[in-house]
C-alpha atoms as a PDB file:
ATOM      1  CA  UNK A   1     -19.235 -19.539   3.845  1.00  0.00           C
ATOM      2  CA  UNK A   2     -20.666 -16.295   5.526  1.00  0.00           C
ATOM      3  CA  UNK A   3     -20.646 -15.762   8.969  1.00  0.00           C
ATOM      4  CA  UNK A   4     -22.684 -13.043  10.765  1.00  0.00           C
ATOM      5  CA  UNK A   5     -21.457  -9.790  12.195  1.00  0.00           C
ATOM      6  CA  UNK A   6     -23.259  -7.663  15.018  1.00  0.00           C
ATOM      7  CA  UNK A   7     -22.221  -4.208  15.661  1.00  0.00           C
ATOM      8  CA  UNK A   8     -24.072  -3.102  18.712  1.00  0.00           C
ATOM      9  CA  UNK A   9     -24.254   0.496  20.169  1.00  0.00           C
ATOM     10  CA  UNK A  10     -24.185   2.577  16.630  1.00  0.00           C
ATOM     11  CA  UNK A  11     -25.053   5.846  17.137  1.00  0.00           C
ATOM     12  CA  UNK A  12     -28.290   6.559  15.491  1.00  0.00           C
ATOM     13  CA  UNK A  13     -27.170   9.531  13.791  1.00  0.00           C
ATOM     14  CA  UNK A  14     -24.384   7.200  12.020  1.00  0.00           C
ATOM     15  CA  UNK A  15     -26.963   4.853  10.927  1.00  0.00           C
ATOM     16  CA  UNK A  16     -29.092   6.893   9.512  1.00  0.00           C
ATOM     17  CA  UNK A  17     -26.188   8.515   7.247  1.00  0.00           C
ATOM     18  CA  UNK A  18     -24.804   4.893   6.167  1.00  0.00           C
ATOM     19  CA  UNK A  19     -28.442   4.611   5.480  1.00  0.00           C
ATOM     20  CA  UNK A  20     -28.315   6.995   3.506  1.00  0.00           C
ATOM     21  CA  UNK A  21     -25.143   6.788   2.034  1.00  0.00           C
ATOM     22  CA  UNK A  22     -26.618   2.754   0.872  1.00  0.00           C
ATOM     23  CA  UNK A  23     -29.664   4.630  -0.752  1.00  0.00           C
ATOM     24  CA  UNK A  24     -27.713   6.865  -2.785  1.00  0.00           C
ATOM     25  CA  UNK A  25     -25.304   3.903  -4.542  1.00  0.00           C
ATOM     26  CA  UNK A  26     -29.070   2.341  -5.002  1.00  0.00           C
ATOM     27  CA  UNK A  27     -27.705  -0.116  -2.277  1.00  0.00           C
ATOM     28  CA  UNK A  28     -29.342  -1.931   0.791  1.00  0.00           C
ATOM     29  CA  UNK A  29     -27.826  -0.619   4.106  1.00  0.00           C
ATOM     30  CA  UNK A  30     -26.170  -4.724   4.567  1.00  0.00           C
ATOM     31  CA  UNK A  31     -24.816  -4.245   1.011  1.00  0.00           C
ATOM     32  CA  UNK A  32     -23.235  -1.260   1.418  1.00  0.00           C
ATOM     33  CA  UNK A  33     -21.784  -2.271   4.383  1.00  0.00           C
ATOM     34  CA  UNK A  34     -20.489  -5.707   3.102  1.00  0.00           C
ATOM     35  CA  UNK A  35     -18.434  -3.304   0.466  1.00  0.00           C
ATOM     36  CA  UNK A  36     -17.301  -1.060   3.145  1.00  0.00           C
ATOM     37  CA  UNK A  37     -15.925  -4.299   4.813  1.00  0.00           C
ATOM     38  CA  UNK A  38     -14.683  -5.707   1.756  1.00  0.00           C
ATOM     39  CA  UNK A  39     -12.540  -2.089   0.609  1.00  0.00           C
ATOM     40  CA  UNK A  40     -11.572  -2.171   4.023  1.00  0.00           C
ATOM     41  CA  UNK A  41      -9.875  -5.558   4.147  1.00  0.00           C
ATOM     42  CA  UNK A  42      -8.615  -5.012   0.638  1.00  0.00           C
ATOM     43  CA  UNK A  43      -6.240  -2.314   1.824  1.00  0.00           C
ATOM     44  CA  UNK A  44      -2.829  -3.430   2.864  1.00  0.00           C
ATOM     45  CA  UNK A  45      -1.957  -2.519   7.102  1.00  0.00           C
ATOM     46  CA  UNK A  46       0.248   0.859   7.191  1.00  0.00           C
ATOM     47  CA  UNK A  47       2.433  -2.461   8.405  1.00  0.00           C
ATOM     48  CA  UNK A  48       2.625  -4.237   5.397  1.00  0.00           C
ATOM     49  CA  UNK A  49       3.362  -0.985   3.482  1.00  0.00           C
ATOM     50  CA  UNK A  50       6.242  -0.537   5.446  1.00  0.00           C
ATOM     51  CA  UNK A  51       7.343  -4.200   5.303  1.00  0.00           C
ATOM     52  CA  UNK A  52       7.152  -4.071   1.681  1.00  0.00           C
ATOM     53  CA  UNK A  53       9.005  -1.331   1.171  1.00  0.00           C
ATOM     54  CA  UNK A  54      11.521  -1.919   3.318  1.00  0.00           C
ATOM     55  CA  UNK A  55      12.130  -5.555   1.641  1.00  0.00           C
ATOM     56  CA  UNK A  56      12.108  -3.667  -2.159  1.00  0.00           C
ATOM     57  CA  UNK A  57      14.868  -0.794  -0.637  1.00  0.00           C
ATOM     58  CA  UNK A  58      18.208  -0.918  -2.006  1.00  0.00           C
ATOM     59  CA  UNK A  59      21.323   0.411   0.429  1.00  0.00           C
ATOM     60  CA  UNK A  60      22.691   3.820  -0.789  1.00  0.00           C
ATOM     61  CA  UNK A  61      26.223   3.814  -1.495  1.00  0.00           C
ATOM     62  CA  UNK A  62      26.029   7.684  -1.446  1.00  0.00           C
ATOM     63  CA  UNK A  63      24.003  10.209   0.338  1.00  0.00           C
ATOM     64  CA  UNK A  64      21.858  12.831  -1.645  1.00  0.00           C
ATOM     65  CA  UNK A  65      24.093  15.321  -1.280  1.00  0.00           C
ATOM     66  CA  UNK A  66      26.562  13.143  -2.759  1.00  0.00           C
ATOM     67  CA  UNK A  67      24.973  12.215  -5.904  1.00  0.00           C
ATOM     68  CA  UNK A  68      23.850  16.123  -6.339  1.00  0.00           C
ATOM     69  CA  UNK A  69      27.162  17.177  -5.900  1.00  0.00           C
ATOM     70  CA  UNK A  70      28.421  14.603  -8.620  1.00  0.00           C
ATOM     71  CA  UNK A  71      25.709  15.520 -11.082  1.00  0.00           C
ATOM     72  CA  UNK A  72      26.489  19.235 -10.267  1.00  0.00           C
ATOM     73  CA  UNK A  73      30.284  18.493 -11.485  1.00  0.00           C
ATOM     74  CA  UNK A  74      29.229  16.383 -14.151  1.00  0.00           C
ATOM     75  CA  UNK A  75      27.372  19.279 -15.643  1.00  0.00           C
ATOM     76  CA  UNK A  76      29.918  21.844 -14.978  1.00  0.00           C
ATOM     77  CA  UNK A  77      32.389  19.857 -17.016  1.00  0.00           C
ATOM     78  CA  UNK A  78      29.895  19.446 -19.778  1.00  0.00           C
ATOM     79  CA  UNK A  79      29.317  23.163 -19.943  1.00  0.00           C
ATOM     80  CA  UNK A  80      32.988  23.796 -19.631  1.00  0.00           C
ATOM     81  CA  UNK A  81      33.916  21.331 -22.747  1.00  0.00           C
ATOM     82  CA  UNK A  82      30.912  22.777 -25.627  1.00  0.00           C
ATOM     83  CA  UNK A  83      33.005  24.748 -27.854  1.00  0.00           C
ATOM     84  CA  UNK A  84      31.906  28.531 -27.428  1.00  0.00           C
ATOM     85  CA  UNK A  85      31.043  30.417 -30.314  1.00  0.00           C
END
């Protein structure tokens, strides 16, 4: 079920570019705004980004520097233990 939508007060110089816009995707002006709409509340809130990631994130045990520093030694003793020749 559709419902209708009035926008009131659009600056003329806006319509006519959505107009536009609509002509050039071969589009009416309602169409292209119904997919405007639609893209629009397909995109997740900067909210539920955050909220998302924030259930997915895992506690460090180490800082960065940490974990540098121990891939930093790791590789040192690598390099130290190749035989030279």
């Amino acid at each position: 079920m559709s419902s209708l939508l009035q926008i009131r007060d659009v600056p003329e110089e806006a319509r006519r570019a959505l107009k536009a816009r609509a002509a050039a995707r071969g589009q009416s002006l309602n169409g292209y705004l119904l997919d405007l709409i639609d893209r629009e509340v397909a995109r997740p809130t900067v909210a539920d980004v955050l909220d998302r990631a924030a259930q997915r994130a895992e506690q460090a045990t180490a800082s960065a520097a940490d974990v540098v520093a121990a891939a930093r030694a790791e590789r040192d003793q690598q390099l130290m233990s190749r035989p030279r020749g």
